[in-house]
C-alpha atoms as a PDB file:
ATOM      1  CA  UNK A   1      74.581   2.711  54.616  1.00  0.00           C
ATOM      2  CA  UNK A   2      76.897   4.470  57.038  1.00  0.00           C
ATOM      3  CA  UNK A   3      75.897   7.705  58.048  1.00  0.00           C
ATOM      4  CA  UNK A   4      78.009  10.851  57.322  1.00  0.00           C
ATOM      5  CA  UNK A   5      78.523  14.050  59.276  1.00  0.00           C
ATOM      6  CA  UNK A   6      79.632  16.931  57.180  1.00  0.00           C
ATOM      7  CA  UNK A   7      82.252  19.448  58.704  1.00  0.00           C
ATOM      8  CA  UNK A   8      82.351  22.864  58.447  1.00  0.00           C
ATOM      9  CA  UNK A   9      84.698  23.159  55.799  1.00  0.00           C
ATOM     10  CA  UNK A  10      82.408  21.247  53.717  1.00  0.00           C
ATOM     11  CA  UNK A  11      84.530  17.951  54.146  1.00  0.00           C
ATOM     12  CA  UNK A  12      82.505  14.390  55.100  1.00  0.00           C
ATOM     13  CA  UNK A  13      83.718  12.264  57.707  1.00  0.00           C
ATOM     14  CA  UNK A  14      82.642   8.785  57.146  1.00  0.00           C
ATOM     15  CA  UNK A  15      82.579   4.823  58.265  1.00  0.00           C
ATOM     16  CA  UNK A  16      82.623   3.172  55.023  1.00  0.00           C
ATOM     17  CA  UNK A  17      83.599   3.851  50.839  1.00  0.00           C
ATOM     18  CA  UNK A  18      79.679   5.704  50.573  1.00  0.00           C
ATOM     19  CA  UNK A  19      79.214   9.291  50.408  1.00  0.00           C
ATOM     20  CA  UNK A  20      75.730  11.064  49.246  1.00  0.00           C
ATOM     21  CA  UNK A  21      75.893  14.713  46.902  1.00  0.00           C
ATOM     22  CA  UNK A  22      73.161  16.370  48.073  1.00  0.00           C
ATOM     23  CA  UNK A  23      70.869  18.339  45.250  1.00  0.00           C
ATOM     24  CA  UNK A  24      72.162  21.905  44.154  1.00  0.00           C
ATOM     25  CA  UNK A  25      75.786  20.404  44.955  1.00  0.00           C
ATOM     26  CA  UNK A  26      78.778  18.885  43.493  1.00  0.00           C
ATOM     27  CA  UNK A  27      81.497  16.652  45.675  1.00  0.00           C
ATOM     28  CA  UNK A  28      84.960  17.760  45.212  1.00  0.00           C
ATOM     29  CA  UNK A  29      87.492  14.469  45.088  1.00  0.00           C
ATOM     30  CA  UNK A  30      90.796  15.366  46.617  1.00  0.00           C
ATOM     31  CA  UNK A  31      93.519  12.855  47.346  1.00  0.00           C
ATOM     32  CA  UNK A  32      96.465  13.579  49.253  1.00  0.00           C
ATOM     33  CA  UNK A  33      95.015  17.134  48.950  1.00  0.00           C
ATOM     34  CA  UNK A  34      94.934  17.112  45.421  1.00  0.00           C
ATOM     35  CA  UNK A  35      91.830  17.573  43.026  1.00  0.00           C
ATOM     36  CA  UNK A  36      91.448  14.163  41.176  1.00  0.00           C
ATOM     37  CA  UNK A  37      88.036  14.755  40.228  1.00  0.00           C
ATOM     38  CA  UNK A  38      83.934  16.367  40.992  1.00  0.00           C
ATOM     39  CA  UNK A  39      80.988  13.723  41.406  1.00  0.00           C
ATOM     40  CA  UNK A  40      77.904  14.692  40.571  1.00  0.00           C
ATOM     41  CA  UNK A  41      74.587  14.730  42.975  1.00  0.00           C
ATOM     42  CA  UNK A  42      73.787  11.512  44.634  1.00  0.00           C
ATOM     43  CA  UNK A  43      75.591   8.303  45.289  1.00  0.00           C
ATOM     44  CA  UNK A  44      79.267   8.405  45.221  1.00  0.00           C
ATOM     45  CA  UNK A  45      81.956   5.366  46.364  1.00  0.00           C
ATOM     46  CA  UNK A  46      85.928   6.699  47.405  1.00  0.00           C
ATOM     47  CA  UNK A  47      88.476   4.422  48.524  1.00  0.00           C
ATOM     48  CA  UNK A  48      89.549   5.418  52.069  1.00  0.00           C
ATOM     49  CA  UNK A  49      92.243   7.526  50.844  1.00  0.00           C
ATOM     50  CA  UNK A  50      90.190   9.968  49.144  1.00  0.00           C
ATOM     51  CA  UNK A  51      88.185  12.307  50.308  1.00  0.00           C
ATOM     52  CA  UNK A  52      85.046  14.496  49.270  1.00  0.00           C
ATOM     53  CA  UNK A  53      84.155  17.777  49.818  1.00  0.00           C
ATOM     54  CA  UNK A  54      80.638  19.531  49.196  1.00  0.00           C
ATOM     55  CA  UNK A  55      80.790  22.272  47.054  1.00  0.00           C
ATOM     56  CA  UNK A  56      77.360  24.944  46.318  1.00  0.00           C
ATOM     57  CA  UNK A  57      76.675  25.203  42.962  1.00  0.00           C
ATOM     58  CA  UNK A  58      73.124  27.166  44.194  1.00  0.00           C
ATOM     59  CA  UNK A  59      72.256  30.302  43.810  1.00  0.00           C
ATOM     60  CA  UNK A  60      73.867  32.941  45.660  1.00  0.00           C
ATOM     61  CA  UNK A  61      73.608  36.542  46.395  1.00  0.00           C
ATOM     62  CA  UNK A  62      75.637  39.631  46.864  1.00  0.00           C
ATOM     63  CA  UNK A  63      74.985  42.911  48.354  1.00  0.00           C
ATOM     64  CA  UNK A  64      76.466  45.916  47.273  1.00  0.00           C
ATOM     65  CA  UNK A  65      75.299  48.852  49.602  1.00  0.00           C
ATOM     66  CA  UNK A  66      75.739  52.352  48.257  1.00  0.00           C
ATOM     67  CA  UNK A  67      78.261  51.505  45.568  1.00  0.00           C
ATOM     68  CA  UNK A  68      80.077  54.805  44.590  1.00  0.00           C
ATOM     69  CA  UNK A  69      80.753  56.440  41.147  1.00  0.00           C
ATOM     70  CA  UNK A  70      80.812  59.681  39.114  1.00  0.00           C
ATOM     71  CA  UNK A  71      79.123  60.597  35.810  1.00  0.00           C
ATOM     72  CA  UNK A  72      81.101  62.322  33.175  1.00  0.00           C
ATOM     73  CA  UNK A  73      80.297  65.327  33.935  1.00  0.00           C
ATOM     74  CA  UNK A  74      81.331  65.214  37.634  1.00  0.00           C
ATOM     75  CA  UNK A  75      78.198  64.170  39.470  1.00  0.00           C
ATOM     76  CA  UNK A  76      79.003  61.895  42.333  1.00  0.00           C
ATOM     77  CA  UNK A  77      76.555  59.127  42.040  1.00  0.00           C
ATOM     78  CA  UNK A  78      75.465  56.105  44.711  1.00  0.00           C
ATOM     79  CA  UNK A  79      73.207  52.999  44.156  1.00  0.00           C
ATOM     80  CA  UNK A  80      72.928  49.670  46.476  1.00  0.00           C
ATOM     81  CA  UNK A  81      72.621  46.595  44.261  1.00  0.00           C
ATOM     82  CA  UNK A  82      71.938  42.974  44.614  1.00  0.00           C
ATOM     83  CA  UNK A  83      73.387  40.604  42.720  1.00  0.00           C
ATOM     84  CA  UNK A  84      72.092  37.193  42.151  1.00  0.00           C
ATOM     85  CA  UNK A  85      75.084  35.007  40.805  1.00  0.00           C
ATOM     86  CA  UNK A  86      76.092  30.894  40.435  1.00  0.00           C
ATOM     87  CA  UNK A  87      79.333  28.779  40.069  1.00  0.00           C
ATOM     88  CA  UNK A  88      79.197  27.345  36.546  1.00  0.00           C
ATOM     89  CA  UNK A  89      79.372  23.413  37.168  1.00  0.00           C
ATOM     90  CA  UNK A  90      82.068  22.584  34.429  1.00  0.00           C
ATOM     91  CA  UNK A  91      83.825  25.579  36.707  1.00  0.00           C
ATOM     92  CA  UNK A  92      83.671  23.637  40.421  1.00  0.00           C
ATOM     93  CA  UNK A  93      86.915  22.468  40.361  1.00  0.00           C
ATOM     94  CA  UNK A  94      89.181  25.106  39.430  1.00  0.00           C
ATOM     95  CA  UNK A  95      86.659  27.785  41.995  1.00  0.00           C
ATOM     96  CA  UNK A  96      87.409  25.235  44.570  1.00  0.00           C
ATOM     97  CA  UNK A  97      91.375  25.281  43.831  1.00  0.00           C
ATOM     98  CA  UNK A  98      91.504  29.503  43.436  1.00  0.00           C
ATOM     99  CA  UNK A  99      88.682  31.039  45.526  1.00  0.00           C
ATOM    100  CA  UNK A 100      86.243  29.213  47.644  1.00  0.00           C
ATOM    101  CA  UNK A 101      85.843  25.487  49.205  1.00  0.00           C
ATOM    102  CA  UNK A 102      81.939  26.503  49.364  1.00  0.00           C
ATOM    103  CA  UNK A 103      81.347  28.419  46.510  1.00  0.00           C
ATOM    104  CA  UNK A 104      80.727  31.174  47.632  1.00  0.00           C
ATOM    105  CA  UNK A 105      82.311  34.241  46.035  1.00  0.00           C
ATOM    106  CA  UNK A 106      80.547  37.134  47.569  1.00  0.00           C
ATOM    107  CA  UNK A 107      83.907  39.184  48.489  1.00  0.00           C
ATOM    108  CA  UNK A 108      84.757  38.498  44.731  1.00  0.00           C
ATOM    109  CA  UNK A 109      81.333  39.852  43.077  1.00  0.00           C
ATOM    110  CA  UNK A 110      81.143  42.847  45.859  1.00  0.00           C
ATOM    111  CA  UNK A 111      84.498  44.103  44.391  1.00  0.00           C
ATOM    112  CA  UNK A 112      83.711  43.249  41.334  1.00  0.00           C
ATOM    113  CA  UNK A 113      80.675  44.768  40.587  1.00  0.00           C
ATOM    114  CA  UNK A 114      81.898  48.490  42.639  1.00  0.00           C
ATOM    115  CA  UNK A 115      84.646  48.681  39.821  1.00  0.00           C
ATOM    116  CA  UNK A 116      81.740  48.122  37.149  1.00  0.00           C
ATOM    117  CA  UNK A 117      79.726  50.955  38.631  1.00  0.00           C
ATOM    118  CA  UNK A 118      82.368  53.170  38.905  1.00  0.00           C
ATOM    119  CA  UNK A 119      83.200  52.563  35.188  1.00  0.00           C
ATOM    120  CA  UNK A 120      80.097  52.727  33.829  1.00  0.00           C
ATOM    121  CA  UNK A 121      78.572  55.662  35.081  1.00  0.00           C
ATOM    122  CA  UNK A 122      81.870  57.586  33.988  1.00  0.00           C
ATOM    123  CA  UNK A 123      80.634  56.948  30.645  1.00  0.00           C
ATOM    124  CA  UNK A 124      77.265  58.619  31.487  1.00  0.00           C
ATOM    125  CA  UNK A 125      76.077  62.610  32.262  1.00  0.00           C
ATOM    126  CA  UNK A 126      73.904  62.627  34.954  1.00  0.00           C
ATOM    127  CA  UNK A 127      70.859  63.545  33.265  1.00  0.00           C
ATOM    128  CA  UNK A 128      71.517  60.045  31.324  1.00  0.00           C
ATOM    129  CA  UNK A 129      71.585  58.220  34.054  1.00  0.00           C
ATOM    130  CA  UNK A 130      68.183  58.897  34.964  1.00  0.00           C
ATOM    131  CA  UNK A 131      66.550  58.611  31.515  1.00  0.00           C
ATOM    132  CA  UNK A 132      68.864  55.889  30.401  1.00  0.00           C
ATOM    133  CA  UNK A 133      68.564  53.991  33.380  1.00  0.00           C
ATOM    134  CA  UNK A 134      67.693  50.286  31.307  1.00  0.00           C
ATOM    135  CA  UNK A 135      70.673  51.101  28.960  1.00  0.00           C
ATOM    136  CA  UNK A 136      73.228  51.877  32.462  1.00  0.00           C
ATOM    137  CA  UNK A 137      71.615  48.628  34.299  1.00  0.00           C
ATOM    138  CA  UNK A 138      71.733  46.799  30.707  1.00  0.00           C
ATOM    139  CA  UNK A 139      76.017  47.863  30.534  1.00  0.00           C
ATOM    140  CA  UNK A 140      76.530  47.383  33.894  1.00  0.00           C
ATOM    141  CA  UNK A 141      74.869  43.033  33.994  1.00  0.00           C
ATOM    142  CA  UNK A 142      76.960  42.254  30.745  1.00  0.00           C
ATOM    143  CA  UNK A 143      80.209  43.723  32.170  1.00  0.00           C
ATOM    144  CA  UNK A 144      79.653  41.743  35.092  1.00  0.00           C
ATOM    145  CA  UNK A 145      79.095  38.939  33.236  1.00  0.00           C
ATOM    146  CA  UNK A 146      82.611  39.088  31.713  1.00  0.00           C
ATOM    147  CA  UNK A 147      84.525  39.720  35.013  1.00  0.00           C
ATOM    148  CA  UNK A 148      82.710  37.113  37.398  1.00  0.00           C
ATOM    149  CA  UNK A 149      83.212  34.589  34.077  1.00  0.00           C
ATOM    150  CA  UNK A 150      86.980  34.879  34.962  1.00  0.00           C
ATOM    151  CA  UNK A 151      86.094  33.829  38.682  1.00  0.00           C
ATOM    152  CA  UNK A 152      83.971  30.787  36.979  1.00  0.00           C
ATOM    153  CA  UNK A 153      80.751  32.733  37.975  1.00  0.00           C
ATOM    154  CA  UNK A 154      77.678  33.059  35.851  1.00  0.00           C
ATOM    155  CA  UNK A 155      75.254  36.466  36.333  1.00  0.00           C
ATOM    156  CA  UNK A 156      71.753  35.178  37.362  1.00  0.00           C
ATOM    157  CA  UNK A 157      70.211  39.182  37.690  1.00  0.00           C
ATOM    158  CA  UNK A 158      71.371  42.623  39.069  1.00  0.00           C
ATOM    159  CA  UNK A 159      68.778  44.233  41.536  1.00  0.00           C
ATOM    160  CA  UNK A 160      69.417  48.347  41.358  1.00  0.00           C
ATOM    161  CA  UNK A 161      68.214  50.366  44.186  1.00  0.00           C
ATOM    162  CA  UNK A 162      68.438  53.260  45.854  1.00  0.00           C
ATOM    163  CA  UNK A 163      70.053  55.549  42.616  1.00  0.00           C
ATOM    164  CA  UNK A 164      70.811  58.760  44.378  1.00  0.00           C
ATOM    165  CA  UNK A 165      73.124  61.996  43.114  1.00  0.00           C
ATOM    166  CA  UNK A 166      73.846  64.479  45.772  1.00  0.00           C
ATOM    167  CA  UNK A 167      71.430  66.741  47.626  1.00  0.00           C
ATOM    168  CA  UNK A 168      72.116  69.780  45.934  1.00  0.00           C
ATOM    169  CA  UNK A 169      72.185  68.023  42.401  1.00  0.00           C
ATOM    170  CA  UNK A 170      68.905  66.402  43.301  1.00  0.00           C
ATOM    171  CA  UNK A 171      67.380  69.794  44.254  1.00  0.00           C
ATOM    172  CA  UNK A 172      68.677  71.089  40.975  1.00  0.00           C
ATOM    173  CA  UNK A 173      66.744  68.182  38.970  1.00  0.00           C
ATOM    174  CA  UNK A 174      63.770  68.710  41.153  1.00  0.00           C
ATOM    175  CA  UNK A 175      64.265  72.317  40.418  1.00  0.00           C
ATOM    176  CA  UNK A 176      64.365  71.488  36.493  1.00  0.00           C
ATOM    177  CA  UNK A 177      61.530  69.155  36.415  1.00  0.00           C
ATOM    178  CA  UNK A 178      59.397  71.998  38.456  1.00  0.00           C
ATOM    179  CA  UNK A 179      60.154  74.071  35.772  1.00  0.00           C
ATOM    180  CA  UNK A 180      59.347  71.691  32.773  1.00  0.00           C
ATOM    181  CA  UNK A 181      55.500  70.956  34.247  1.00  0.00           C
ATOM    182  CA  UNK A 182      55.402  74.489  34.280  1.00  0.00           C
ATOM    183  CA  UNK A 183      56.332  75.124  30.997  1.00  0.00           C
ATOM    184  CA  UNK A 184      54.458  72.149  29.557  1.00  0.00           C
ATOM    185  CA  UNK A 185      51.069  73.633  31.286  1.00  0.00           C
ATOM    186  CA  UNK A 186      51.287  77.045  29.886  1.00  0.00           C
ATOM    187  CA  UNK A 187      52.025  75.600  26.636  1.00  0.00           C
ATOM    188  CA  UNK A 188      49.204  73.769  27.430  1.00  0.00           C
ATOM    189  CA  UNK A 189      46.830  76.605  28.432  1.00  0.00           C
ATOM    190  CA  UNK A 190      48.073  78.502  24.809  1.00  0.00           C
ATOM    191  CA  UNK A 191      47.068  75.571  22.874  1.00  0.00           C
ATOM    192  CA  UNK A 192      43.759  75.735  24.728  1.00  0.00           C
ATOM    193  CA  UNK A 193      43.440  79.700  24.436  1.00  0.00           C
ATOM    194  CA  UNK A 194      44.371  78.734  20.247  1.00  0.00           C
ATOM    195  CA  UNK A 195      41.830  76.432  19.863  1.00  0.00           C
ATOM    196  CA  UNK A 196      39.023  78.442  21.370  1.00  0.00           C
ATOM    197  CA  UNK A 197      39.815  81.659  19.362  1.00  0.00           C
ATOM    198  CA  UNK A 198      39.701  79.039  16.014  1.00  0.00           C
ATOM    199  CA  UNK A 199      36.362  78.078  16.830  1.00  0.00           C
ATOM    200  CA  UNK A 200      35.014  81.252  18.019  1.00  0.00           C
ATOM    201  CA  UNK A 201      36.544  82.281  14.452  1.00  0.00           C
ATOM    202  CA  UNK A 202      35.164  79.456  12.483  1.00  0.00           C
ATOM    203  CA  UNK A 203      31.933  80.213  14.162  1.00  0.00           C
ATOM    204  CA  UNK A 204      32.088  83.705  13.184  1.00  0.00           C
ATOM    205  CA  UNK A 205      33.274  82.674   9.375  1.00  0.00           C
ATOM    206  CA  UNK A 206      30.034  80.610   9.075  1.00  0.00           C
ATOM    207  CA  UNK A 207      27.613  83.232  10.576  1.00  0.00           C
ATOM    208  CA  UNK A 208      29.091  85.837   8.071  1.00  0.00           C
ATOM    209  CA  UNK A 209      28.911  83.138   5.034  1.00  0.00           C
ATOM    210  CA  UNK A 210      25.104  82.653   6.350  1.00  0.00           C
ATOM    211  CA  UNK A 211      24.628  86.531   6.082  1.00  0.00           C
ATOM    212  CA  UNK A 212      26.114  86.159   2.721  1.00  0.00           C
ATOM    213  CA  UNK A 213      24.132  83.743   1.336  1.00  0.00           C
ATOM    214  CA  UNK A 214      20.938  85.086   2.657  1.00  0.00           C
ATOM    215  CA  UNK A 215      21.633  88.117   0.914  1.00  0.00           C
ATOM    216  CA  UNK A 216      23.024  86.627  -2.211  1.00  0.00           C
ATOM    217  CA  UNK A 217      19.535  84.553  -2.135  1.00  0.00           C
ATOM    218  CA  UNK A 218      17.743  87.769  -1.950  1.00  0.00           C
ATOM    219  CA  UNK A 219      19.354  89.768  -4.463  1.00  0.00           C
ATOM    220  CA  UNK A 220      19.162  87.254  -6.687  1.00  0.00           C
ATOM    221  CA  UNK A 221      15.364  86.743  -6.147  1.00  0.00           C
ATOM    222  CA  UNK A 222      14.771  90.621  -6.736  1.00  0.00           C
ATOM    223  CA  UNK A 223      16.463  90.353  -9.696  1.00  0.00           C
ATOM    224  CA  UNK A 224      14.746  87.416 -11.428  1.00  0.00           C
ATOM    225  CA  UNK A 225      11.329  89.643 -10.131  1.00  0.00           C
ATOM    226  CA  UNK A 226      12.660  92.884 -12.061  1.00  0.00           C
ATOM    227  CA  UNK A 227      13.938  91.103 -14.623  1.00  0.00           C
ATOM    228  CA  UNK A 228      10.212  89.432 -14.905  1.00  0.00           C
ATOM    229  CA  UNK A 229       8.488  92.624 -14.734  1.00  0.00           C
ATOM    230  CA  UNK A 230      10.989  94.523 -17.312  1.00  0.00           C
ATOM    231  CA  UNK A 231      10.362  91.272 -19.871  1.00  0.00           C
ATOM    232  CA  UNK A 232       6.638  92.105 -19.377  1.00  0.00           C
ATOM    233  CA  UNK A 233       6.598  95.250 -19.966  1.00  0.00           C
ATOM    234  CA  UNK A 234       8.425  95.086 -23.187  1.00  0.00           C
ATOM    235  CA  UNK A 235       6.275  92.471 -24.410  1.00  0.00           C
ATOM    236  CA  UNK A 236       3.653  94.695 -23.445  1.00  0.00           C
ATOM    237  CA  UNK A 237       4.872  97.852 -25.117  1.00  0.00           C
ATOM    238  CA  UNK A 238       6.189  95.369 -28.257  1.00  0.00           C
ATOM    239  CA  UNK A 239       2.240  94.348 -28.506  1.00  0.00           C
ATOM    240  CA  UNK A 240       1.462  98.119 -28.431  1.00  0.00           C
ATOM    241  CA  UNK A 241       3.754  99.258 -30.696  1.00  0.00           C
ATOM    242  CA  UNK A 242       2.400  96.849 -33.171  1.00  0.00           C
ATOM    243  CA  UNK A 243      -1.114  97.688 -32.998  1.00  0.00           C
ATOM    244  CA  UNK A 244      -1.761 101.431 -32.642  1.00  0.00           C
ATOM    245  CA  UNK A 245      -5.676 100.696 -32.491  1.00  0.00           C
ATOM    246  CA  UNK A 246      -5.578  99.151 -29.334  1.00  0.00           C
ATOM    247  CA  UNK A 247      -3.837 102.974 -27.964  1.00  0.00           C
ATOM    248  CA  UNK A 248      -6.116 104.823 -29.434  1.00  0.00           C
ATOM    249  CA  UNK A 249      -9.212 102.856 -28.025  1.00  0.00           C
ATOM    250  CA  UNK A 250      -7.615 102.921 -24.626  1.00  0.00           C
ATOM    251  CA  UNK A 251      -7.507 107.159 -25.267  1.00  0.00           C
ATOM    252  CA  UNK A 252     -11.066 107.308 -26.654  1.00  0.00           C
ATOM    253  CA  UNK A 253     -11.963 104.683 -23.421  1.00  0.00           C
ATOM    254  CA  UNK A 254     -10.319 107.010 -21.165  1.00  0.00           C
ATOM    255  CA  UNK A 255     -11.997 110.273 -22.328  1.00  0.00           C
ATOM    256  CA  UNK A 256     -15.106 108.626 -22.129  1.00  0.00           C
ATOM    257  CA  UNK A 257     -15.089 107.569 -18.476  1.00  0.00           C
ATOM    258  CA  UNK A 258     -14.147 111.426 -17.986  1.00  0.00           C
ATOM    259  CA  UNK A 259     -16.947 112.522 -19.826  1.00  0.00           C
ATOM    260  CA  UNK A 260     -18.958 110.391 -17.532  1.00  0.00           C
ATOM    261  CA  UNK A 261     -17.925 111.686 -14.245  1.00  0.00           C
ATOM    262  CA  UNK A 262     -18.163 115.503 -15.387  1.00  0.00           C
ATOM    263  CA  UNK A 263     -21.098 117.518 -13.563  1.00  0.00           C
ATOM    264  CA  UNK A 264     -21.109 120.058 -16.408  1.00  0.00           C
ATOM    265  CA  UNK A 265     -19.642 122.284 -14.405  1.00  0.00           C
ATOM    266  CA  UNK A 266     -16.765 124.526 -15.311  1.00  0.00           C
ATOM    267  CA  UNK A 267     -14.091 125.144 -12.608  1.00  0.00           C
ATOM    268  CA  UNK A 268     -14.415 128.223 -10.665  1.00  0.00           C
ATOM    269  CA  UNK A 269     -10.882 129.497 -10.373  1.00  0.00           C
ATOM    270  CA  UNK A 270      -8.384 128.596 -13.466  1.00  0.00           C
ATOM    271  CA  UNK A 271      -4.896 129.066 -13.116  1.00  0.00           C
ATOM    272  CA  UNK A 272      -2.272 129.615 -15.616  1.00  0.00           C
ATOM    273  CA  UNK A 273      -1.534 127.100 -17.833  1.00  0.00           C
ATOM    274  CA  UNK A 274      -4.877 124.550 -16.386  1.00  0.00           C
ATOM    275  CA  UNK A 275      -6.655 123.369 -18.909  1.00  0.00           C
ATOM    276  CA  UNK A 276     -10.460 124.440 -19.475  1.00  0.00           C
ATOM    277  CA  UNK A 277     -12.911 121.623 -20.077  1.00  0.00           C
ATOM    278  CA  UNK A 278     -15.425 121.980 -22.880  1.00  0.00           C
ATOM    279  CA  UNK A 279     -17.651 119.474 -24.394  1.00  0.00           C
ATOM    280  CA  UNK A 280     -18.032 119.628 -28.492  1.00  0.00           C
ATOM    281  CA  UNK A 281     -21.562 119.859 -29.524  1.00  0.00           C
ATOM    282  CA  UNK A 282     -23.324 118.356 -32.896  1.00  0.00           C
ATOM    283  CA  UNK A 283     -24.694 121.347 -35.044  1.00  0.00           C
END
């Protein structure tokens, strides 16, 4: 096979009808400098008239350094991107007629994806852009998608870096967030101070229900005691009532045992109102 030696515009020189598509390519046909048709990798035969032209279908890349753009509420706003992009094959030819012999389209995505930025953070406050920053990288890949579709480029992935407001804005978020830990510990520290005076109150709650008990326990045992001894007595004075025999030998019992324990001798000094002791003799 005769050997080939590609040019710098991507156009082979040859010494016979053969030409080889290398992988990750596609061969443009022209004749008389018109497109006639794309070959596909390997092998390919032209008549001498025609000639072939390598064309990247690859992946590329595109770097966007500190893109510019400005939220909706006036915050100027600057990210560096990357942008990983590909000629659709069904695409080659009419990329190759409008905007590149080599498929590359750089210039095109660069421009591109600066007039995304700028229109999508304008639908964005600032603090959005932070929080929301899936949702801004999200809006900013499918609009891209749309506009390099019209250059017959496909969106491989979008690479955000480097998101930066101004100095003073970002001291003003720094300022905010400060402020927020801040809050969020003494909130903290109160929910901590809460809790302890809870328990030291449910503690306190229990002792005094302890107390209560105890002394519910102990009332209630001093009653079921007097109540005991009150039921005995009334029994007792119930039995007494009923038989008067049993007070009167309990009188006669006592005067005897006082009978007993008298010396015969009568008290030396009587007061008013004492009773004198005598004993009553048979006659």
């Amino acid at each position: 096979m005769p050997t080939m030696t590609p040019r710098k515009s991507g156009h082979f020189s040859r010494e016979g009808p053969f030409y080889s598509v290398p992988t990750g390519s596609r061969g443009v046909v022209t004749q008389f400098g018109q497109i006639i048709g794309v070959e596909d990798e390997g092998l390919a035969i032209l008549p001498p008239w025609q000639k072939l032209a390598n064309f990247s279908i690859r992946a590329e890349q595109a770097d966007i350094e500190n893109a510019d753009g400005s939220t909706s509420d006036t915050q100027p706003v600057k990210v560096s991107m990357t942008v990983r992009y590909s000629i659709m094959p069904d695409k080659v030819a009419e990329v190759y007629e409008k905007y590149s012999h080599s498929g590359d389209l750089s210039s095109y995505v660069q421009t591109a994806t600066q007039e995304i930025f700028k229109a999508v953070t304008a639908r964005y406050v600032a603090t959005d852009l932070i929080a929301k920053r899936a949702n801004v990288s999200a809006d900013i890949n499918a609009e891209l998608r749309k506009k390099l579709a019209v250059y017959g480029a496909q969106v491989i992935n979008i690479d955000m870096r480097n998101f930066s407001f101004s100095p003073s804005y970002m001291e003003a978020i720094n300022d905010k967030v400060t402020q927020e830990q801040l809050r969020l510990a003494a909130e903290n520290r109160l929910r901590t101070v809460e809790a302890e005076q809870k328990q030291k109150i449910a503690i306190a709650e229990a002792e005094a229900a302890a107390v209560r008990a105890r002394a519910d326990g102990e009332a209630y045992a001093s009653l079921k005691v007097a109540t005991a001894q009150a039921e005995a007595l009334k029994i007792q004075n119930a039995a007494l009532v009923q038989n008067k025999d049993v007070l009167e030998l309990r009188r006669i019992e006592v005067e005897r045992v006082k009978a007993e324990r008298w010396n015969g001798q009568l008290p030396q000094n009587v007061y008013a109102g004492a009773p004198i002791p005598f004993l009553q003799t048979e006659r």
